[in-house]
N, C-alpha and C. Protein backbone atom coordinates (compact mmCIF):
# COMPACT_ATOMS: atom_id res chain seq x y z
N UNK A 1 0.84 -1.20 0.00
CA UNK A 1 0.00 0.00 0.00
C UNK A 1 0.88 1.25 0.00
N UNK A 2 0.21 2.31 -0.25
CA UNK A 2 1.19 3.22 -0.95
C UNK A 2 0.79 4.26 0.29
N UNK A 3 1.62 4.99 0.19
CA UNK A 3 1.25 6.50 1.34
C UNK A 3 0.47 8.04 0.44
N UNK A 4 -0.22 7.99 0.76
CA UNK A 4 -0.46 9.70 0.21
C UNK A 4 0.94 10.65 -1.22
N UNK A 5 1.93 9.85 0.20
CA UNK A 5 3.16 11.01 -0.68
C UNK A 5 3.84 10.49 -1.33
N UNK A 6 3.14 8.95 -2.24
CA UNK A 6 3.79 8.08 -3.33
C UNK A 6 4.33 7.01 -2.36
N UNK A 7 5.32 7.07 -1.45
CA UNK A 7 6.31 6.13 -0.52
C UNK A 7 4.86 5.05 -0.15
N UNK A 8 6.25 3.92 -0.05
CA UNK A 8 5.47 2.65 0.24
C UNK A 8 5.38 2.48 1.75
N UNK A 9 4.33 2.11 1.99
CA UNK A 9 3.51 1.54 3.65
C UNK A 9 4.42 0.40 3.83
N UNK A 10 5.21 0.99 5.33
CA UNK A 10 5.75 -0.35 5.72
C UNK A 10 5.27 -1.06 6.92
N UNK A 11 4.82 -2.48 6.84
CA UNK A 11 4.17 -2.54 8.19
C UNK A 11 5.66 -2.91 9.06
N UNK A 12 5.86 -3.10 10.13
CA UNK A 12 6.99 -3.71 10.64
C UNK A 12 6.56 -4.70 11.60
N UNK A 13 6.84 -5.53 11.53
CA UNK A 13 6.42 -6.56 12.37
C UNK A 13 6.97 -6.95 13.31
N UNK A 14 7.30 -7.16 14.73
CA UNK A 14 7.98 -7.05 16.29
C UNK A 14 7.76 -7.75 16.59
N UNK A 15 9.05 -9.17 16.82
CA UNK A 15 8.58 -10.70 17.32
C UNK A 15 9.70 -10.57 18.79
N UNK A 16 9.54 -10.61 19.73
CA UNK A 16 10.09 -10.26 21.02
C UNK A 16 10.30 -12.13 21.71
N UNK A 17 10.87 -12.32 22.69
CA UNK A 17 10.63 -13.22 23.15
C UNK A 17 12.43 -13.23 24.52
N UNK A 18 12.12 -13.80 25.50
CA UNK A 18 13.22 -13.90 26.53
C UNK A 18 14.03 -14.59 26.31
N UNK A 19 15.50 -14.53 26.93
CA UNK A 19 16.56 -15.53 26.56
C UNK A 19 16.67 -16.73 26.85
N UNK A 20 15.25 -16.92 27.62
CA UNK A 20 14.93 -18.17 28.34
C UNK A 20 14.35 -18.62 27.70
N UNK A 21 13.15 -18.09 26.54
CA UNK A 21 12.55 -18.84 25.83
C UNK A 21 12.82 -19.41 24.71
N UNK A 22 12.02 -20.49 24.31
CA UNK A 22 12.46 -21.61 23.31
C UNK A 22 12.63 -20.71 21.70
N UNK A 23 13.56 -20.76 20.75
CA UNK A 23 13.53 -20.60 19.20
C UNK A 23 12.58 -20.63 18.79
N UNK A 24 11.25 -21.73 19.60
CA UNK A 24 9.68 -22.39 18.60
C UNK A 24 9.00 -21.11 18.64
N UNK A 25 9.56 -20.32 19.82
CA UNK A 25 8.49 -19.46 20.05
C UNK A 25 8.23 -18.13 19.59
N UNK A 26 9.60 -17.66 19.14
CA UNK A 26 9.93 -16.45 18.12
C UNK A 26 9.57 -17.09 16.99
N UNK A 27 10.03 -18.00 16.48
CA UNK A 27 9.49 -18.71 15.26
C UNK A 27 8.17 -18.53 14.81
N UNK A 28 6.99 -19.13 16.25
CA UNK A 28 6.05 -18.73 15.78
C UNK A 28 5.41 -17.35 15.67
N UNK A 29 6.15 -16.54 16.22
CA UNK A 29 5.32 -14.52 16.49
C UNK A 29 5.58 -15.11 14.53
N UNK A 30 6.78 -15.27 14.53
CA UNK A 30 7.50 -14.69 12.88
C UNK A 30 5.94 -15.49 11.88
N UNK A 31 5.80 -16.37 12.21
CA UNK A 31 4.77 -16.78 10.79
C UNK A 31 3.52 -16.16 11.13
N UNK A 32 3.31 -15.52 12.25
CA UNK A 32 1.87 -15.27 12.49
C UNK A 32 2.12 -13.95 12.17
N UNK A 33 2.86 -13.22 12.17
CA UNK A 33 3.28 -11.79 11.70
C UNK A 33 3.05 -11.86 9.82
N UNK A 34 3.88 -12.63 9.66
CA UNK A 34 4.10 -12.34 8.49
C UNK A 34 2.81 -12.80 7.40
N UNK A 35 1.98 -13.72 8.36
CA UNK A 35 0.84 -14.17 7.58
C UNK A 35 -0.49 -12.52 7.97
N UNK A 36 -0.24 -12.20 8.63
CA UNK A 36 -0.83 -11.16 9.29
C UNK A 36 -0.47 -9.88 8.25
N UNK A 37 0.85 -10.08 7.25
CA UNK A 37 1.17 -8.82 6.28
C UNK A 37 2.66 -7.76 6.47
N UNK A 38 3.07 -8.19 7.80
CA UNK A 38 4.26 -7.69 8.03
C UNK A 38 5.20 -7.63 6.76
N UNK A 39 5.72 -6.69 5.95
CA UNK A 39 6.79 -6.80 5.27
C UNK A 39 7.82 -6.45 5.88
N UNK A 40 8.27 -6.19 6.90
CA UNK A 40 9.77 -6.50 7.43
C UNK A 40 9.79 -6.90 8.93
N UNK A 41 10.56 -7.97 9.36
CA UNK A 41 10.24 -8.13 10.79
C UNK A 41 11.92 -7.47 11.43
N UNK A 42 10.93 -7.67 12.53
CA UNK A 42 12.31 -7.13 14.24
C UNK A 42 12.03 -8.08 15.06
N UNK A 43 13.50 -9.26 15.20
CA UNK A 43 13.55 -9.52 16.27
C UNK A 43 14.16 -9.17 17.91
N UNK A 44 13.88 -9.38 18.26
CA UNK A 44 14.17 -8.82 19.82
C UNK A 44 14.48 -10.44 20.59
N UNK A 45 15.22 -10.02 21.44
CA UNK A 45 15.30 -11.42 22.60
C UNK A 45 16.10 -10.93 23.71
N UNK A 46 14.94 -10.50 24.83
CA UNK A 46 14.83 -9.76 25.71
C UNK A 46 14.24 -9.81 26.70
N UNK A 47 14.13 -9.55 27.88
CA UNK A 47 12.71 -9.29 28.91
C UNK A 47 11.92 -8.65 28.72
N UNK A 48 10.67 -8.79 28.63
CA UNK A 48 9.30 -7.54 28.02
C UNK A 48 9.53 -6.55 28.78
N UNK A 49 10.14 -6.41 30.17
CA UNK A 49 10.13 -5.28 31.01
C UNK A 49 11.82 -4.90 31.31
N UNK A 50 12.20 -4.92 30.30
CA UNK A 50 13.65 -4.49 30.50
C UNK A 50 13.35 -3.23 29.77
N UNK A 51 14.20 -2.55 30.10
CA UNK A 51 14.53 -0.93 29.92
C UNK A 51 14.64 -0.42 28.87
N UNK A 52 15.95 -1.17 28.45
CA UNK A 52 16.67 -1.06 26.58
C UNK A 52 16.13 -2.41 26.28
N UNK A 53 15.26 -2.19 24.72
CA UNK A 53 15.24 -3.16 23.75
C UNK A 53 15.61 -2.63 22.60
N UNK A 54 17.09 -2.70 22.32
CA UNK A 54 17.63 -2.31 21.18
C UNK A 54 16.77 -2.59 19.83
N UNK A 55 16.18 -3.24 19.24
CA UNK A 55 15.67 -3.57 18.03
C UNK A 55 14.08 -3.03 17.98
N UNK A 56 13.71 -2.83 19.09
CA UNK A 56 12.09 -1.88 19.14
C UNK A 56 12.84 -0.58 19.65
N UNK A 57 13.62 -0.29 19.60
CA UNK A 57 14.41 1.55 19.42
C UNK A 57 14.51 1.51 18.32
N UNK A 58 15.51 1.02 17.74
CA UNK A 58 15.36 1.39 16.01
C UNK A 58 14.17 0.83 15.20
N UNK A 59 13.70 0.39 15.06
CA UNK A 59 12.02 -0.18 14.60
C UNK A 59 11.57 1.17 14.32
N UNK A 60 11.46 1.46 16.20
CA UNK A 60 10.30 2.86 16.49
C UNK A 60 11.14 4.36 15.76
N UNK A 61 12.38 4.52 15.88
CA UNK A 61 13.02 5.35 14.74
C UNK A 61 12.80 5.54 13.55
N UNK A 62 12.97 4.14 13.01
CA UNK A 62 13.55 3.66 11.50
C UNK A 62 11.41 3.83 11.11
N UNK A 63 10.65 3.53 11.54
CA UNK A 63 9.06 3.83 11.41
C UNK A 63 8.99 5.15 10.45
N UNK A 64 8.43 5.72 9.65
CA UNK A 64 7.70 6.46 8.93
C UNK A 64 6.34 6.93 9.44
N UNK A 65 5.58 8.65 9.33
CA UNK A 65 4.79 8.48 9.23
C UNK A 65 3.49 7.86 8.70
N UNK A 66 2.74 7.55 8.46
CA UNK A 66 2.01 6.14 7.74
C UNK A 66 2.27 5.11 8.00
N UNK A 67 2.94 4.49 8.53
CA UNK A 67 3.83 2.90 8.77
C UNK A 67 3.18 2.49 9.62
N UNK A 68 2.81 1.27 9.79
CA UNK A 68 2.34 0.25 10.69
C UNK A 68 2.88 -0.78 11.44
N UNK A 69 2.58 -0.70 12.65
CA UNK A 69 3.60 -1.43 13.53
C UNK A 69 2.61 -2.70 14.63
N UNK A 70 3.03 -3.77 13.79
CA UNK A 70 2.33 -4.78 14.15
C UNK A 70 3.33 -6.04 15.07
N UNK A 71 2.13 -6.40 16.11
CA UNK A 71 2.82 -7.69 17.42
C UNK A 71 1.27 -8.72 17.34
N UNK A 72 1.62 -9.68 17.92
CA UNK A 72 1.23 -11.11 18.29
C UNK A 72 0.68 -10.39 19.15
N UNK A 73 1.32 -9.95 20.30
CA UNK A 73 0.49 -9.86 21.81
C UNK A 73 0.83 -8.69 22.23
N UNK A 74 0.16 -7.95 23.09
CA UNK A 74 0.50 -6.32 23.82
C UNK A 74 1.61 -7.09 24.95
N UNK A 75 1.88 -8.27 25.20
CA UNK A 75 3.22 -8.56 25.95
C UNK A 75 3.96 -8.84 25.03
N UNK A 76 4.17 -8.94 24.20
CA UNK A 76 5.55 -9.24 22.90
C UNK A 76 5.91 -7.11 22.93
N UNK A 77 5.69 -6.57 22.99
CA UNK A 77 5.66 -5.53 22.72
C UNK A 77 5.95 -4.39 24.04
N UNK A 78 5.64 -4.56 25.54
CA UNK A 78 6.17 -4.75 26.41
C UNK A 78 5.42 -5.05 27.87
N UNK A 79 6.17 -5.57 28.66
CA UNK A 79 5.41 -5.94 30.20
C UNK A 79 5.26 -5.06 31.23
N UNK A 80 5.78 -3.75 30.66
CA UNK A 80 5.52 -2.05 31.76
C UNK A 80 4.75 -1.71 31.35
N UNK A 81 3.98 -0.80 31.76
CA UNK A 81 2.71 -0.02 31.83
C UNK A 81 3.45 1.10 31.28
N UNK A 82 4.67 1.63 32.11
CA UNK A 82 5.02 2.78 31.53
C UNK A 82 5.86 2.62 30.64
N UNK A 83 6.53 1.49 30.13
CA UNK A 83 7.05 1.44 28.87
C UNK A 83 6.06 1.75 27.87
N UNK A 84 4.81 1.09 28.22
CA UNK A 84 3.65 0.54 26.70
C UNK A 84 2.68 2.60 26.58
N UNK A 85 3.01 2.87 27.79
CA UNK A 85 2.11 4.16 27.54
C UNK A 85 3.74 5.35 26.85
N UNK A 86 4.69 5.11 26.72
CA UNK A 86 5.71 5.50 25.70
C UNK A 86 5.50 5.33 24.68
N UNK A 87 5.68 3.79 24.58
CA UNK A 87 5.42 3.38 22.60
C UNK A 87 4.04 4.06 22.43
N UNK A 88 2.61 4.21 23.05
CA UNK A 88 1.79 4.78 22.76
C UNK A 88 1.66 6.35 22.13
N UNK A 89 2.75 7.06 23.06
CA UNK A 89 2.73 8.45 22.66
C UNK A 89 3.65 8.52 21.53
N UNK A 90 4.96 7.61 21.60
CA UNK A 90 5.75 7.69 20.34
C UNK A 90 4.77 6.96 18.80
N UNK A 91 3.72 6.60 18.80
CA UNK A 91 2.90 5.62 17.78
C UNK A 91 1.95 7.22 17.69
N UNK A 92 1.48 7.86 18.57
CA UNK A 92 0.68 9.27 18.23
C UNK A 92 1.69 10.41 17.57
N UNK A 93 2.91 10.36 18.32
CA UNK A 93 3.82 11.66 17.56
C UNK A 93 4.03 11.59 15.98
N UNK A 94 4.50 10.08 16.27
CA UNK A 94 4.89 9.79 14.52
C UNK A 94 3.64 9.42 13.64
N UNK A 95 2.45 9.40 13.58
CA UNK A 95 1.58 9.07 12.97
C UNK A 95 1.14 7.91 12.45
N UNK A 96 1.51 6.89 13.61
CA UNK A 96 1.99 5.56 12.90
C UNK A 96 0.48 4.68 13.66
N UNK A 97 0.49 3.48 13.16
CA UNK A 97 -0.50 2.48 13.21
C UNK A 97 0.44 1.69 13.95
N UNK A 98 -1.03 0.95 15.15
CA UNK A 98 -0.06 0.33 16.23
C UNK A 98 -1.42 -1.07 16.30
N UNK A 99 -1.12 -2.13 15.66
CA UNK A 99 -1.85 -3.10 15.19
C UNK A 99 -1.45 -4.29 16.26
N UNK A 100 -1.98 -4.91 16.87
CA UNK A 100 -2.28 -5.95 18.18
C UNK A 100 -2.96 -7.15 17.42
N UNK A 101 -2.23 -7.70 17.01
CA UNK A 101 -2.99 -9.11 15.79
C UNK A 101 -3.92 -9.71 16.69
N UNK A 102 -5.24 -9.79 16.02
CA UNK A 102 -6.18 -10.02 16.08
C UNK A 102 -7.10 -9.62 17.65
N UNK A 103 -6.50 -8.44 18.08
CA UNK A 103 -7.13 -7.82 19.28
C UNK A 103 -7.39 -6.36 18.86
N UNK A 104 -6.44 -5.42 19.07
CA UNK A 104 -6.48 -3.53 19.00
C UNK A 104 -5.82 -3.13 18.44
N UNK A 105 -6.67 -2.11 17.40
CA UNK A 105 -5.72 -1.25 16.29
C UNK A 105 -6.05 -0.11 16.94
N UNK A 106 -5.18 0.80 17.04
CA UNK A 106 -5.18 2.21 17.68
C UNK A 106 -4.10 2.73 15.75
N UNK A 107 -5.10 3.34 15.59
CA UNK A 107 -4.51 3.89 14.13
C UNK A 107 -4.46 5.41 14.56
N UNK A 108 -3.05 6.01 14.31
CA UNK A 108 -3.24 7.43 14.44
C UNK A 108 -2.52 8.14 13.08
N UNK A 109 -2.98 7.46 11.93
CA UNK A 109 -2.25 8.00 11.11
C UNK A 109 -2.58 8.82 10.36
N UNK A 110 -3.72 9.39 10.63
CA UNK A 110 -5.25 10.48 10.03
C UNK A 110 -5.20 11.52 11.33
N UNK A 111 -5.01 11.18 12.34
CA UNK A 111 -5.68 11.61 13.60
C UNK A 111 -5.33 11.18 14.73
N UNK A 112 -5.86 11.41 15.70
CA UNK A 112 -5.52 10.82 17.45
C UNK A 112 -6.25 9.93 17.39
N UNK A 113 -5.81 9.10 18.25
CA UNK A 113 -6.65 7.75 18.44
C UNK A 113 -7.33 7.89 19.27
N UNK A 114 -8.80 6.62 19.11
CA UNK A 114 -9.71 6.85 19.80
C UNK A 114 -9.94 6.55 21.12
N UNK A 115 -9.96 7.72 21.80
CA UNK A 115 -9.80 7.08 23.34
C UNK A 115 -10.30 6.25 24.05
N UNK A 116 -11.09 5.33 23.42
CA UNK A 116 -11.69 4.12 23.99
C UNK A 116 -10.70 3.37 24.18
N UNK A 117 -10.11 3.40 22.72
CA UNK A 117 -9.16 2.16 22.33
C UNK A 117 -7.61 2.00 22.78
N UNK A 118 -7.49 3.47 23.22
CA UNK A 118 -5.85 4.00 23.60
C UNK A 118 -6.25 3.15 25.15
N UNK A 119 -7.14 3.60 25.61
CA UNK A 119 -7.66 3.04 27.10
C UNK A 119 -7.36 1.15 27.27
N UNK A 120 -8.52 0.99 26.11
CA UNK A 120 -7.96 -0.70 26.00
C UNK A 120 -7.17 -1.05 26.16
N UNK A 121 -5.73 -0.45 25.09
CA UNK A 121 -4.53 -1.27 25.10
C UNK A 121 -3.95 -0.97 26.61
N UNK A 122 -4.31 0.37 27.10
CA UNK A 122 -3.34 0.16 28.14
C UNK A 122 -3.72 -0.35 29.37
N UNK A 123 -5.06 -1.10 29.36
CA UNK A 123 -5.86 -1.94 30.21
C UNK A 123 -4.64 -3.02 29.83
N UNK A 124 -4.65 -3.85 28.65
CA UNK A 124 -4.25 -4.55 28.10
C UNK A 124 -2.44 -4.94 28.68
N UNK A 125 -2.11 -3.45 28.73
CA UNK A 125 -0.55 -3.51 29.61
C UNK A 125 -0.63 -3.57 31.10
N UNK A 126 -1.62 -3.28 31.40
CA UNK A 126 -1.48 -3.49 33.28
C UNK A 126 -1.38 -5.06 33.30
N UNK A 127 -2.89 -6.13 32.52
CA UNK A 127 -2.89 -7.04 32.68
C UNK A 127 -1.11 -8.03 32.56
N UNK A 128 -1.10 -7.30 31.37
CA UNK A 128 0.63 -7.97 30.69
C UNK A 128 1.39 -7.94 32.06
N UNK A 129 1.85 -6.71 32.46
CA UNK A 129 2.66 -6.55 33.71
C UNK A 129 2.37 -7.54 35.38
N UNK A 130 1.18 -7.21 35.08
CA UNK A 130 0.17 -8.32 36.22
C UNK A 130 0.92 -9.38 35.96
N UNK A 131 0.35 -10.39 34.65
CA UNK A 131 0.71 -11.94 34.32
C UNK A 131 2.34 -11.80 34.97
N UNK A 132 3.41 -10.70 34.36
CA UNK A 132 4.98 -11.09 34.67
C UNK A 132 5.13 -11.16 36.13
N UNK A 133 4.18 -10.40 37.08
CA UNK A 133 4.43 -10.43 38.21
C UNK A 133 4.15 -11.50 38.76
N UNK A 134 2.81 -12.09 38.83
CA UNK A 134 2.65 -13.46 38.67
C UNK A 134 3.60 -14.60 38.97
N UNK A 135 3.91 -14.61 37.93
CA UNK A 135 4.83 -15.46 36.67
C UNK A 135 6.32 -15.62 38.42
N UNK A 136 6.86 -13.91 38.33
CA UNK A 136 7.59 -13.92 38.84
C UNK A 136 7.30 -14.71 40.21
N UNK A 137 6.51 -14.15 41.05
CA UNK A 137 6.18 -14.52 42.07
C UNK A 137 6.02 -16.30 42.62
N UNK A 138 5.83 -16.66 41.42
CA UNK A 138 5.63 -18.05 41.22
C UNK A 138 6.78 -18.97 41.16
N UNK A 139 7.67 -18.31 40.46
CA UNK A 139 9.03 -18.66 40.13
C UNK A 139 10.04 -18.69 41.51
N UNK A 140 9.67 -17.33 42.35
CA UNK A 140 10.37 -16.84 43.72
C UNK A 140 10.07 -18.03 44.70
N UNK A 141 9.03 -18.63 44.93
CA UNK A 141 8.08 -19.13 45.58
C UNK A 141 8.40 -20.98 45.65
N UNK A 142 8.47 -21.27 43.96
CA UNK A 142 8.96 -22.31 44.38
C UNK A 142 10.28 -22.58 44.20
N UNK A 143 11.64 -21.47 44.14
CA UNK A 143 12.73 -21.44 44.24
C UNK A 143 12.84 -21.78 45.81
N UNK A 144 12.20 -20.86 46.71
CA UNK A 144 12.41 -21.13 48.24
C UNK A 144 11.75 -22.56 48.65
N UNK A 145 11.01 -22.73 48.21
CA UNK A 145 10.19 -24.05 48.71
C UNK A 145 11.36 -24.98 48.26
N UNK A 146 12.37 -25.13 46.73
CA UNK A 146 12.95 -26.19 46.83
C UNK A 146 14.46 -26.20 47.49
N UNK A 147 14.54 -24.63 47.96
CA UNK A 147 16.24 -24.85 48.95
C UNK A 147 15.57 -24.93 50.35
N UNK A 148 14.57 -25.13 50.44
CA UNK A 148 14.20 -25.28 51.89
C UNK A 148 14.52 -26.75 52.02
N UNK A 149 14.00 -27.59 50.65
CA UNK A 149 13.95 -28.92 50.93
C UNK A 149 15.09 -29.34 50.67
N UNK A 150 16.17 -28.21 50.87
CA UNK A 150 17.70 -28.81 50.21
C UNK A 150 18.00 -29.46 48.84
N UNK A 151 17.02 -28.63 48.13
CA UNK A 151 17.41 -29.19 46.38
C UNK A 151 18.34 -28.56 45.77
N UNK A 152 19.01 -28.13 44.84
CA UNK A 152 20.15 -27.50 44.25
C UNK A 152 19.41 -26.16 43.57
N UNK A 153 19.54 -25.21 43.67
CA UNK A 153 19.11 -24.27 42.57
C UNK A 153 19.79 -23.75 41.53
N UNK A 154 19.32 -23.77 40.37
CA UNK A 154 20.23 -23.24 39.08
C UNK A 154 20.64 -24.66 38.49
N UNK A 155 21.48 -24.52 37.30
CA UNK A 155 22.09 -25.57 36.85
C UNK A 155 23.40 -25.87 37.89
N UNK A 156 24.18 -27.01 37.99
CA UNK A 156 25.33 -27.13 38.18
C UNK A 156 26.22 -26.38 37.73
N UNK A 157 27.15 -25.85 38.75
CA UNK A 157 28.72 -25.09 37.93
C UNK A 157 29.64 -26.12 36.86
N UNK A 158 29.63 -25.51 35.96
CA UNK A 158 30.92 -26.19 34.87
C UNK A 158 32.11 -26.34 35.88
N UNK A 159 32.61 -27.44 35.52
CA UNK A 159 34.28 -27.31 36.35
C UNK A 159 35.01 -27.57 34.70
N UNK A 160 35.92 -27.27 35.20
CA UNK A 160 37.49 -27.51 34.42
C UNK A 160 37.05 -28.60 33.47
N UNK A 161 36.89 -29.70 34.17
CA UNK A 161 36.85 -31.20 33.14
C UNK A 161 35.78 -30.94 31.89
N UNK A 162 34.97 -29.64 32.41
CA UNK A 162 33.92 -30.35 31.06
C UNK A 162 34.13 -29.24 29.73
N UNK A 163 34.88 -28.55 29.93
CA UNK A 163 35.58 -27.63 28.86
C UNK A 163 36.15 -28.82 27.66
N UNK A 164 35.18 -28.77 26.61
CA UNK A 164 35.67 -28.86 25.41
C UNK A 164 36.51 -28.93 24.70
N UNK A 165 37.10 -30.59 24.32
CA UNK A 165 38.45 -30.47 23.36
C UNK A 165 38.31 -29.09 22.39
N UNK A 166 37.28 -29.04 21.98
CA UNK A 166 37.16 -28.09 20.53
C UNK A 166 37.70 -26.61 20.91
N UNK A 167 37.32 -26.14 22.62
CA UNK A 167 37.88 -25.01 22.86
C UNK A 167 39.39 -24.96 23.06
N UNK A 168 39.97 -26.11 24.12
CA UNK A 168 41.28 -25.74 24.00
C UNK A 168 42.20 -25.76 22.71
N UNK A 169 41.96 -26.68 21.16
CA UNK A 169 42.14 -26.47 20.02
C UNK A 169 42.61 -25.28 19.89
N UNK A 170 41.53 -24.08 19.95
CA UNK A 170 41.89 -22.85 19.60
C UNK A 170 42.49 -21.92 20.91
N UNK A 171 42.32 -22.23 21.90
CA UNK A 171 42.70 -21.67 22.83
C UNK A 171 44.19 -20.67 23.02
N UNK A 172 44.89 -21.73 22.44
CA UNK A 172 45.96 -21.26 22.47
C UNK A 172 46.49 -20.17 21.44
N UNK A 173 45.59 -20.41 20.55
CA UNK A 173 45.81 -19.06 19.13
C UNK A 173 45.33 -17.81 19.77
N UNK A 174 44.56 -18.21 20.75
CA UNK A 174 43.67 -16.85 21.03
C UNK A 174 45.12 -16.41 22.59
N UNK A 175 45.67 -17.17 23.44
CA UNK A 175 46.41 -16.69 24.62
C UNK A 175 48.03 -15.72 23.47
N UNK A 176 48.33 -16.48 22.34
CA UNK A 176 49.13 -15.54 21.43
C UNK A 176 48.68 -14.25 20.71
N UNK A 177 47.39 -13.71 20.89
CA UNK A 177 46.77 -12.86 20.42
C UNK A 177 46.37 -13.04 18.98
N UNK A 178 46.13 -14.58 18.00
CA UNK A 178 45.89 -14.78 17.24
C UNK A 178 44.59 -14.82 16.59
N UNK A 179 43.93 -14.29 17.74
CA UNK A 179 42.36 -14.76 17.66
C UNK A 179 41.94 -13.86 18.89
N UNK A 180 40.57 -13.33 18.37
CA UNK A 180 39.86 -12.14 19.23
C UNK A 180 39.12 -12.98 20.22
N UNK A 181 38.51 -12.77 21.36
CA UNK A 181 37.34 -13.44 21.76
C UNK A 181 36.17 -14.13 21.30
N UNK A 182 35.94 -12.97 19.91
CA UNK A 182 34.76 -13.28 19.63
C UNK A 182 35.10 -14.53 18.45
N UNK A 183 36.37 -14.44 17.87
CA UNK A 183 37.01 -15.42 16.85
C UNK A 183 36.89 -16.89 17.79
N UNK A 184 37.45 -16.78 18.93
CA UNK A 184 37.62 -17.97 19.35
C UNK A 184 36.64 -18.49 19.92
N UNK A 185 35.15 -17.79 20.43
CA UNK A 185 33.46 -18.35 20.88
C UNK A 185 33.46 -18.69 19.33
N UNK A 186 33.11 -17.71 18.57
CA UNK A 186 33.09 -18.79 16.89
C UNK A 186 33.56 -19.55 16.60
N UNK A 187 34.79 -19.93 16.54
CA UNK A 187 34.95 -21.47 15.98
C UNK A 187 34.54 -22.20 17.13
N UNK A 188 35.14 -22.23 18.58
CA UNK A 188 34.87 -22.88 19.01
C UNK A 188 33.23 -23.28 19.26
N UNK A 189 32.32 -22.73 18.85
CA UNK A 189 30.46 -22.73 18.44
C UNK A 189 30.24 -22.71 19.77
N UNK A 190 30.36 -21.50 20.78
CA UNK A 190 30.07 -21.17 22.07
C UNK A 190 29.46 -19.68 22.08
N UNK A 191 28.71 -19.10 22.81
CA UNK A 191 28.69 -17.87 22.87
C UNK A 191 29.90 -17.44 23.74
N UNK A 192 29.87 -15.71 23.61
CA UNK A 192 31.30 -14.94 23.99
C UNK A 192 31.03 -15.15 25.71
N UNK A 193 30.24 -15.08 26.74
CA UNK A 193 30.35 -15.65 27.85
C UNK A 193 30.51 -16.57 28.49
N UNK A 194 30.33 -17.76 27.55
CA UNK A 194 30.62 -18.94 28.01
C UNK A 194 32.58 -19.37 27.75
N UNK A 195 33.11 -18.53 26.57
CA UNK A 195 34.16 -18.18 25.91
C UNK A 195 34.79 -17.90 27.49
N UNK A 196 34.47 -16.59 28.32
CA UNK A 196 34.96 -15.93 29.18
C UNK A 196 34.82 -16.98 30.11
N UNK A 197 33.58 -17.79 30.96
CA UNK A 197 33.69 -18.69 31.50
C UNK A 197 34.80 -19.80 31.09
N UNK A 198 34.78 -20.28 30.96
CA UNK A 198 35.87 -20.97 29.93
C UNK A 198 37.33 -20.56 30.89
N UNK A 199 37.69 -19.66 30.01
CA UNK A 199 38.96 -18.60 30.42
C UNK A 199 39.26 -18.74 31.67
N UNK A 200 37.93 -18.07 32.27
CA UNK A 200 38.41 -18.26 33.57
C UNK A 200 38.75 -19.46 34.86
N UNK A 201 37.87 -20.26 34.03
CA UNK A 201 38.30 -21.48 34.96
C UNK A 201 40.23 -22.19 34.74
N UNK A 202 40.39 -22.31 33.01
CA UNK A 202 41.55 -22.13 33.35
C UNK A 202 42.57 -21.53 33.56
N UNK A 203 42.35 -20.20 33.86
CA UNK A 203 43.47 -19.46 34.63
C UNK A 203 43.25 -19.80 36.41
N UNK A 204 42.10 -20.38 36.55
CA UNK A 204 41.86 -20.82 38.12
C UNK A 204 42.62 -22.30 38.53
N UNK A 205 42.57 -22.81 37.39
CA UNK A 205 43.65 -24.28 36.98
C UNK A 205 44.91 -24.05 36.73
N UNK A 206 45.15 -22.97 36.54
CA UNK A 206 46.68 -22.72 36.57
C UNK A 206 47.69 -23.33 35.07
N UNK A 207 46.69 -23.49 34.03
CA UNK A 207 47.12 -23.59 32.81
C UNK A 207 45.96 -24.99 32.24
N UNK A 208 46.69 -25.59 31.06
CA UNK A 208 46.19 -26.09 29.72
C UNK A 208 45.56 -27.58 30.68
N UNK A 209 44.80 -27.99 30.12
CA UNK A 209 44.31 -29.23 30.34
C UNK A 209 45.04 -30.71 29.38
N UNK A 210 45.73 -31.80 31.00
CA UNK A 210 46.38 -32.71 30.12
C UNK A 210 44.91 -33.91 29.90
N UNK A 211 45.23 -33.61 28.54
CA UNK A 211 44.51 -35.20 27.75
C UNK A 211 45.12 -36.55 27.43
């Protein structure tokens, strides 16, 4: 669809999801977006109520007046009240369409939106914030219930032994300065913190691991 001033309507489509959650699940925002009309998506992988979400900052930048900005859920989009009443006023400044697949369109791209509907969505963000608190509370709750019963919390610590032939391979290119951090989490197919974990255990070992 075209804009008034010739330029093409971009919808953008915003698939969000936590670092905890599964690939299936960004996967699916992405086909339900895109069956929904999104021509360009943003992923995010984040906490809904974190502060900075780098990729819904530039989204909400990189947006046009006329442009449409479409999510799965008013929690893909965020879990604050006062984050979601931001994107609201930034979706009125810029003249942009703020589309809630298959729930609330608050269109302000003619006009202000209608205050029924501005109201909805941000009914819509208390609930969101509600569910994370929830969520959290639930999580807090039976964390204490299982160190009460003396269960372990978290995963187990990595020790020394379970460091990867494949990392020390490169290891040593990277202690000659042959290889950056981020060179040596890449080949070795680790992310860069686990890279640093790594590191540090053997400088806590006091050098190379005999095989």
């Amino acid at each position: 669809m075209s804009k008034d001033n010739g330029t093409l309507e971009i919808i953008h489509g915003y698939a969000r999801c936590s670092t905890t959650d599964s690939k299936q699940d960004i996967d699916r925002q992405v086909r339900e977006l895109k069956t929904a009309g999104a021509t360009r998506i943003w992923l995010e992988y984040e906490h809904g109520d974190a502060v900075i979400k780098d990729q819904q900052k530039v989204m909400l930048e990189a947006a046009k007046p006329g442009d449409t900005i479409l999510v799965s859920e008013v929690s893909r989009l965020a879990r604050s009240v006062r984050q979601l009443c931001a994107i609201i006023d930034c979706i009125r400044d810029k003249h942009l369409c703020l589309i809630i697949s298959g729930s609330i369109t608050m269109d302000c791209r003619m006009d202000t939106p209608d205050p029924m509907t501005e109201a909805f969505l941000q009914i819509a963000g208390v609930f969101s914030q509600l569910e994370l608190s929830m969520i959290r509370q639930r999580v807090r709750s039976g964390m204490a219930n299982a160190k009460a019963k003396g269960k372990q919390i978290g995963r187990p610590a990595t020790t020394f032994d379970q460091i990867p032939a494949q990392f020390f391979r490169y290891y040593s290119l990277f202690q000659t300065g042959h290889l950056s951090l981020t060179e040596l989490a890449r080949l070795a197919d680790i992310s860069r913190p686990t890279a640093y974990k790594y590191i540090h255990l053997i400088h806590e070992q006091g050098g190379k691991r005999n095989d």
